[in-house]
Protein backbone atom coordinates (compact mmCIF):
# COMPACT_ATOMS: atom_id res chain seq x y z
CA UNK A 1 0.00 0.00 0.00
CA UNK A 2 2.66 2.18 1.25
CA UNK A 3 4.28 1.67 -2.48
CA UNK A 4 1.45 2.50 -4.05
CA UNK A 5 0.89 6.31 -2.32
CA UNK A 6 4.38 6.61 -3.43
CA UNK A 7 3.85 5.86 -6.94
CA UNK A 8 1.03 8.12 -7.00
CA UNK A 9 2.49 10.99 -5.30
CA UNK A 10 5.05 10.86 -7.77
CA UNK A 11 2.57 10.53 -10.86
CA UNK A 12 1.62 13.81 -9.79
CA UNK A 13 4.55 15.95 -10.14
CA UNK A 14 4.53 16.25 -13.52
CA UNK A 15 0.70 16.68 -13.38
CA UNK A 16 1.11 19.93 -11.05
CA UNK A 17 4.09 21.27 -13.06
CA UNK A 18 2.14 21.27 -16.09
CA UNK A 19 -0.95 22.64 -14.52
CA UNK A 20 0.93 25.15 -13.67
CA UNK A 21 2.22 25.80 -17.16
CA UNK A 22 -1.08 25.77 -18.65
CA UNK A 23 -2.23 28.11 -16.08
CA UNK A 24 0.58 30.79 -16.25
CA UNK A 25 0.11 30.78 -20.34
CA UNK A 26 -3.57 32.10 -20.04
CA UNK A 27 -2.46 35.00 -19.53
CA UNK A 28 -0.12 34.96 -22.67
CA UNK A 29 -2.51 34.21 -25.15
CA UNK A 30 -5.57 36.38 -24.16
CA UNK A 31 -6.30 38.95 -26.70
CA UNK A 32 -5.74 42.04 -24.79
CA UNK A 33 -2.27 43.71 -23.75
CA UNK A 34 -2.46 42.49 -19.79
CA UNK A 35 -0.86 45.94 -19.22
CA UNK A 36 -3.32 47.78 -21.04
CA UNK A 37 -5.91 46.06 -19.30
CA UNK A 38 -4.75 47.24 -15.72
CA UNK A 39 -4.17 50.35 -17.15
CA UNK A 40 -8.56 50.94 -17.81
CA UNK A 41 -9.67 48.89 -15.15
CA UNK A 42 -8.26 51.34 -13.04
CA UNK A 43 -9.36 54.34 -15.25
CA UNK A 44 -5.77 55.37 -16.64
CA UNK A 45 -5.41 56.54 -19.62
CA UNK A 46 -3.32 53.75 -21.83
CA UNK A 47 -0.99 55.81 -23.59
CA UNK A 48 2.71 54.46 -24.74
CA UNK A 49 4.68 55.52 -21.60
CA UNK A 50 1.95 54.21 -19.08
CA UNK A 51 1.74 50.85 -20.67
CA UNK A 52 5.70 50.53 -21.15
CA UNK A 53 5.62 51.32 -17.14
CA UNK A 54 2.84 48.79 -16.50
CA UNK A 55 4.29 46.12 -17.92
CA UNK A 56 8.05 46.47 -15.53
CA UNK A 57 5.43 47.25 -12.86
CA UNK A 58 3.85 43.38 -13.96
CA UNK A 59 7.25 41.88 -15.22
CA UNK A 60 5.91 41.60 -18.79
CA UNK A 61 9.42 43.03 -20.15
CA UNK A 62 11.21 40.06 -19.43
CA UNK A 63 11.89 36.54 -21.05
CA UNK A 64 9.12 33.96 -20.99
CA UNK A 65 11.07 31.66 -19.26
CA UNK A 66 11.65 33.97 -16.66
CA UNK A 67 8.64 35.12 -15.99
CA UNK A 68 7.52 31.40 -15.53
CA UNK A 69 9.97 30.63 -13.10
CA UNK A 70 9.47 34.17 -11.24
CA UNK A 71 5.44 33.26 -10.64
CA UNK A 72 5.68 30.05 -9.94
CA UNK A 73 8.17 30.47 -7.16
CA UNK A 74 5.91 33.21 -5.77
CA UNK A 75 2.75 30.57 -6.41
CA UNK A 76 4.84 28.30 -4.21
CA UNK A 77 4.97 30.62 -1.40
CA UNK A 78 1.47 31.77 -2.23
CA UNK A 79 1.83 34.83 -3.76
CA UNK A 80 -0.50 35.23 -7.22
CA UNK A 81 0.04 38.89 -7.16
CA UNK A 82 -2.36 42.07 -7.02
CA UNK A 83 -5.87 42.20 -8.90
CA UNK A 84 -6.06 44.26 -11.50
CA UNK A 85 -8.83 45.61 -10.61
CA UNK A 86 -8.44 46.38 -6.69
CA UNK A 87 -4.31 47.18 -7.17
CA UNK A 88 -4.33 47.53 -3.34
CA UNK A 89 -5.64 43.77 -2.58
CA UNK A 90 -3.32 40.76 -3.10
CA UNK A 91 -5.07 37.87 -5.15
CA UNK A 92 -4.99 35.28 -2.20
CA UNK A 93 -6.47 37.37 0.17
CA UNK A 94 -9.50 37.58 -2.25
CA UNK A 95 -9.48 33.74 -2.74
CA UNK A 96 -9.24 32.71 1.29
CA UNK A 97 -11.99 35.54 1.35
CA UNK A 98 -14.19 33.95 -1.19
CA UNK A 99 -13.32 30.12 0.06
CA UNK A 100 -15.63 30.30 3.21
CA UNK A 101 -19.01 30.83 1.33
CA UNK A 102 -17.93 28.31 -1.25
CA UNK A 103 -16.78 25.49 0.95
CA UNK A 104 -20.13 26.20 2.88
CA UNK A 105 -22.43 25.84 0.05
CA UNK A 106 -20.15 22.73 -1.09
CA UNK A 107 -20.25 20.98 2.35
CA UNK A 108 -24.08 21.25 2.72
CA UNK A 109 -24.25 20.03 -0.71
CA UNK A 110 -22.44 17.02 -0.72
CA UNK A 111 -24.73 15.60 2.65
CA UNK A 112 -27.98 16.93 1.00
CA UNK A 113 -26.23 14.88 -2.24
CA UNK A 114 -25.42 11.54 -0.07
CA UNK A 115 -28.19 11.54 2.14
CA UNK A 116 -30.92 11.79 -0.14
CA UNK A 117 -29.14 9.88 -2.99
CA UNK A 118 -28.50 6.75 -0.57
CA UNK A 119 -31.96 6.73 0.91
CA UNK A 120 -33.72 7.20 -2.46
CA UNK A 121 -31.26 4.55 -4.22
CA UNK A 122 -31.64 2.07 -1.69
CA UNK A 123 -35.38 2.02 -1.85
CA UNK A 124 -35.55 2.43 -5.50
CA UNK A 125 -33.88 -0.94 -5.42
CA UNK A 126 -35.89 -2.56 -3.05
CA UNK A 127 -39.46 -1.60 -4.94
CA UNK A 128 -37.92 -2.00 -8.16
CA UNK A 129 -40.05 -1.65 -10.81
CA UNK A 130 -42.70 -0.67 -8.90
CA UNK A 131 -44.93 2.67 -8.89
CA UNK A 132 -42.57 4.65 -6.90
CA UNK A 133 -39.75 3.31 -8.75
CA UNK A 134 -41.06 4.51 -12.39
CA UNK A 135 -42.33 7.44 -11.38
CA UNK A 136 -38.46 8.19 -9.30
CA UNK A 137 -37.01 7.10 -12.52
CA UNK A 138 -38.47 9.96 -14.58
CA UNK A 139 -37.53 12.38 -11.86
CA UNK A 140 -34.16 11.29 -12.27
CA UNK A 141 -34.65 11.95 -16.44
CA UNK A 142 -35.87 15.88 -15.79
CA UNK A 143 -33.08 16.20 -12.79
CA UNK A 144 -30.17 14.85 -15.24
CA UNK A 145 -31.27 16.69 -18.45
CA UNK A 146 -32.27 20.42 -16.83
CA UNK A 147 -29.48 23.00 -16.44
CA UNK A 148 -28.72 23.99 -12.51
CA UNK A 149 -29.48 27.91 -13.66
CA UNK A 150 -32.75 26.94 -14.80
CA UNK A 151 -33.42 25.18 -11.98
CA UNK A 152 -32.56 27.99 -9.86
CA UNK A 153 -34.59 30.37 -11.43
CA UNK A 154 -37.46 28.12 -10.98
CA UNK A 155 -36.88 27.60 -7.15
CA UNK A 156 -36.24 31.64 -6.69
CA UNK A 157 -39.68 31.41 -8.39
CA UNK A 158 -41.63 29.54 -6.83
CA UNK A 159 -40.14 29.49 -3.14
CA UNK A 160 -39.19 33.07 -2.91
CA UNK A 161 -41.28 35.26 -5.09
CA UNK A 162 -44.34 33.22 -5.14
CA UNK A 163 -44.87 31.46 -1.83
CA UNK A 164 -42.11 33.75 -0.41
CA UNK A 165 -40.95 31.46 1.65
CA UNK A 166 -37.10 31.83 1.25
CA UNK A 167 -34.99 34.57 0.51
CA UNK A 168 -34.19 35.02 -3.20
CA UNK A 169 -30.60 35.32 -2.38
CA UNK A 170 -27.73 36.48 -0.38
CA UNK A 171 -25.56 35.11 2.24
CA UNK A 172 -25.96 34.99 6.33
CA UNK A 173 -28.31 33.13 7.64
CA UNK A 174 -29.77 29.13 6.90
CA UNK A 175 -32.33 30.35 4.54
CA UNK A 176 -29.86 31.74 2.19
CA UNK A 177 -28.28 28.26 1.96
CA UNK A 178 -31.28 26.44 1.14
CA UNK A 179 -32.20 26.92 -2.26
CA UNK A 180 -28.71 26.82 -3.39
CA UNK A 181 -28.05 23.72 -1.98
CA UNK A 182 -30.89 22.23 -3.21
CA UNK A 183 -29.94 23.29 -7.20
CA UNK A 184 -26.25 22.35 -7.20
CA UNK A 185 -27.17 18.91 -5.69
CA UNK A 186 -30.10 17.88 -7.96
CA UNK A 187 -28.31 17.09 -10.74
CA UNK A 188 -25.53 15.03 -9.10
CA UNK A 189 -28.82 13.32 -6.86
CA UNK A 190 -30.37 12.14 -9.70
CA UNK A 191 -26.54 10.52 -10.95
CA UNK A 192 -26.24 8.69 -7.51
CA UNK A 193 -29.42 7.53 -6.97
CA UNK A 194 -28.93 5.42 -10.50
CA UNK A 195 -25.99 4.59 -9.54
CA UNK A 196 -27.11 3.21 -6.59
CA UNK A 197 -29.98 1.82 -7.59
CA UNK A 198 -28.26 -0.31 -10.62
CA UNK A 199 -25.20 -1.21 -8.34
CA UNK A 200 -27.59 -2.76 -6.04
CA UNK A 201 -29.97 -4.68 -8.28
CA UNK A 202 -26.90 -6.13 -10.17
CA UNK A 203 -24.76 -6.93 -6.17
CA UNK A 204 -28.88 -8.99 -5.02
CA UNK A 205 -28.23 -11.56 -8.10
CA UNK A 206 -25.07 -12.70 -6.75
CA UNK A 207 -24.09 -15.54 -5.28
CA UNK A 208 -23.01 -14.24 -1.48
CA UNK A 209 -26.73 -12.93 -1.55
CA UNK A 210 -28.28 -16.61 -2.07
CA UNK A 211 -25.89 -17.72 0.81
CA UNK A 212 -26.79 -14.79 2.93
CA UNK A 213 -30.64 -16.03 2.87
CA UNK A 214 -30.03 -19.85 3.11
CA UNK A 215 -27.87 -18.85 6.60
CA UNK A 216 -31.12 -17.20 7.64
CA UNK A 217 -30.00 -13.27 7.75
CA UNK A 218 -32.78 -11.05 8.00
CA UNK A 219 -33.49 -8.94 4.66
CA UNK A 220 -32.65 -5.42 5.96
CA UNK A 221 -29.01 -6.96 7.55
CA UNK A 222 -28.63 -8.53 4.17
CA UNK A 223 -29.40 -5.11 2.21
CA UNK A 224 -27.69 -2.81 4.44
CA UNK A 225 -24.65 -4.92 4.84
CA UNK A 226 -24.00 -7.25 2.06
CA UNK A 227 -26.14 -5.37 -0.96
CA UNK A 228 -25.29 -1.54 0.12
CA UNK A 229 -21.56 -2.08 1.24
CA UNK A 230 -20.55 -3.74 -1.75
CA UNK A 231 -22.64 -1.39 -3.93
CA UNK A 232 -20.87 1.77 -2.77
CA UNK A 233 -17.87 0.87 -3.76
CA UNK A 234 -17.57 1.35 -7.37
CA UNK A 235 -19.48 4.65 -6.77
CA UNK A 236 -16.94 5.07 -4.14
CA UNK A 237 -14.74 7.60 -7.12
CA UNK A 238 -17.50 9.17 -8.59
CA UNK A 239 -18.82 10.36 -5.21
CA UNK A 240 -14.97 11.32 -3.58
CA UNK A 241 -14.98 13.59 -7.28
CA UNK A 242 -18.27 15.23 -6.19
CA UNK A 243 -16.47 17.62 -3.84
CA UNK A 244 -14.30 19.27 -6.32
CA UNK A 245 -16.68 19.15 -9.01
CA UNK A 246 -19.13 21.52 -6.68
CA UNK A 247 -17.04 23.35 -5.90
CA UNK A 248 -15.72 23.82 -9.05
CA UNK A 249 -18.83 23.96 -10.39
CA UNK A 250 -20.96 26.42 -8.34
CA UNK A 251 -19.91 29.51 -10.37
CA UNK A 252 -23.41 29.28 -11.90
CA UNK A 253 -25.42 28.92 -8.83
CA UNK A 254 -23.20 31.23 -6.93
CA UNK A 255 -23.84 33.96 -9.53
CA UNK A 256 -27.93 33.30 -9.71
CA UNK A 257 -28.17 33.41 -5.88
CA UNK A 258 -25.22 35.97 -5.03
CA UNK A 259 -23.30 33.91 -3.33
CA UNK A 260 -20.27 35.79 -2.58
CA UNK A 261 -18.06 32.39 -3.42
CA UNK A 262 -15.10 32.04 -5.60
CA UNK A 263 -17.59 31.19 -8.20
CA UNK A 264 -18.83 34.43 -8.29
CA UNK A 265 -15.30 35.73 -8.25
CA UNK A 266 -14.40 33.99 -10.74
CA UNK A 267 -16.88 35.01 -12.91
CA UNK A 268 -16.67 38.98 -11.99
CA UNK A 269 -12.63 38.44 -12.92
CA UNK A 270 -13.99 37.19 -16.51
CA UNK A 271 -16.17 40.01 -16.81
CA UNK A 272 -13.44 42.43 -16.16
CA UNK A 273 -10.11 40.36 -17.31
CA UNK A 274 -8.78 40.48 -13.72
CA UNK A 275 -6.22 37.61 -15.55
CA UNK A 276 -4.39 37.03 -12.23
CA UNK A 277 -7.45 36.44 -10.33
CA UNK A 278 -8.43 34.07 -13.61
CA UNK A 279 -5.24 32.03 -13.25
CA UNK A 280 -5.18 31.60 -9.57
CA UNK A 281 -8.68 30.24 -9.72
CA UNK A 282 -7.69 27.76 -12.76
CA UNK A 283 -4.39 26.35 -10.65
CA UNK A 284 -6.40 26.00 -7.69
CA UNK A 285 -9.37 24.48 -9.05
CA UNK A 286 -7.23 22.13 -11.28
CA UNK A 287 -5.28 21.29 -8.11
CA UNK A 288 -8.28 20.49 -6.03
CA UNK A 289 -9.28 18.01 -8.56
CA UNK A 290 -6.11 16.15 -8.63
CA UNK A 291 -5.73 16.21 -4.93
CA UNK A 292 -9.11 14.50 -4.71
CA UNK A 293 -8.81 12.24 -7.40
CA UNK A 294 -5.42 10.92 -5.52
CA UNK A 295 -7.19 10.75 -1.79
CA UNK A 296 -10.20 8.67 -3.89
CA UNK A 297 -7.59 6.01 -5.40
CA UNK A 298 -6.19 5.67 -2.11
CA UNK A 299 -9.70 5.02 -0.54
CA UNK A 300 -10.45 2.73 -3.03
CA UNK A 301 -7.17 0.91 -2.66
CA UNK A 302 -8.29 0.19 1.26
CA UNK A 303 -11.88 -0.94 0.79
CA UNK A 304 -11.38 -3.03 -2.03
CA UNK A 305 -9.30 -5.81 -1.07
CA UNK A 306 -9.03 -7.25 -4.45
CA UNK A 307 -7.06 -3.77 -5.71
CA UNK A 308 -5.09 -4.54 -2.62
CA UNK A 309 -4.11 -8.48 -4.09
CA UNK A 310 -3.42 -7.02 -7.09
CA UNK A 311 -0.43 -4.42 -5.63
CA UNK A 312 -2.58 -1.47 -6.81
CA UNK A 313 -2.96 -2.62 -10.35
CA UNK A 314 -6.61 -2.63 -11.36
């Protein structure tokens, strides 16, 4: 096992160097002069002297290489420079600012995802192709196929302006989180709970299951410990790649709900070409999902013994 973490930590150096690559040339082929850019966002007038001093001020002068080497040393000590447009606030300080929103959205997410996805799976297995499990079926159809902003706008609808039962936005208080929560989930419910379901139907034809009733175990031991455990474990990645994926991924519901997230600050830094803001929300994102991805693998490796047999190899 212990050869294995090794193998994959080092898999991933040349993944994060190259990440980093991809991030830092962004900025080299957007359209726009980054100089000139910094220059109007802060209402300067671009002439030929103030974007020749602009671009020493950002280090634009010098050799590619260089400059490279120059920001990712001062990514490694987190450093991803100054917004362009707030010159006075460094880039990380906006991220960590943003982080504590998104996480919370994320976090409340992911149980609303689990909970409701193992409970619903489970029991669409159990009454399968029954009444409830056709008419869960084409709830799972409309929650895979509709778009989480149109969902949203539906749910601001409905539960704020119509029953006004919920705020229509903002940040603060438990309200605020609940709509949200309930539109970047759906679509990710409606994945799980066919996973689930499928996993499960396919685990009760085995052959353990037959010798789990002729020993005499009762039917919820025998779903909830043979049919369930052994279910969950090929979702077991697709579920550990949920977290980075909403996170990732809440831009859109951030922005419909104003959710002052790095979702929403991501999407403000497109709107204005705040590039450094851009690239340190790339790297981090693209960062996040390898870190996950490798913590996953290493799950996997220690609940499925046959990966273990195997030295890793699947």
């Amino acid at each position: 096992m212990l050869n294995y973490i090794i193998k994959r930590l080092l898999m991933m150096i040349p993944i994060l160097i190259g990440i980093t690559f991809i991030a830092f040339i962004l900025i080299n082929l957007a359209p726009s002069d980054p100089a000139e850019v910094a220059l109007r966002l802060n209402d300067i007038m671009p002439t030929a002297d103030a974007i020749e001093s602009m671009r020493q001020e950002l280090g634009l002068n010098q050799p590619f290489w260089n400059r490279y080497f120059s920001w990712l040393y001062n990514v490694l000590h987190l450093d991803f420079g100054r917004s362009f447009v707030y010159r006075d606030r460094l880039v990380w300080d906006e991220m960590i600012r943003s982080l504590k929103p998104t996480l919370i959205l994320a976090l409340s997410a992911f149980v609303f995802t689990l909970s409701i996805s193992l409970v619903l799976g489970v029991l669409a297995a159990i009454f399968a192709n029954s009444v409830f499990d056709h008419g869960l079926r084409i709830i799972i159809f409309l929650g895979t196929a509709m778009p989480s902003y149109w969902l949203g706008l539906l749910l601001i609808w409905f539960f704020a302006n119509y029953c006004g039962w919920l705020p229509t936005g903002g940040y603060g208080s438990w309200q605020n989180l609940i709509l949200p929560t309930i539109t970047l989930s759906f679509v990710y419910i409606s994945t799980y709970i066919r996973f689930i379901r499928n996993n499960m139907l396919e685990n009760m034809h085995d052959y353990y299951i037959f010798y789990a009733r002729c020993r005499g175990l009762s039917k919820p031991k025998i779903i909830l410990k043979h049919v369930l455990v052994n279910s969950l474990h090929t979702t077991i990645t697709a579920l550990g790649m949920t977290i980075p994926q909403l996170i990732a991924g809440s831009f859109v519901v951030e922005y419909i709900f104003s959710w002052p997230g790095l979702g929403r600050l991501c999407i403000a830094a497109i709107m204005n070409r705040d590039y450094p803001v851009i690239q340190a929300y790339i790297l981090i994102m693209a960062i996040l999902f390898v870190v996950c991805n490798f913590i996953v693998d290493v799950l996997h490796q220690l609940l499925d013994p046959r990966l273990r047999d195997s030295g890793g190899m699947a």
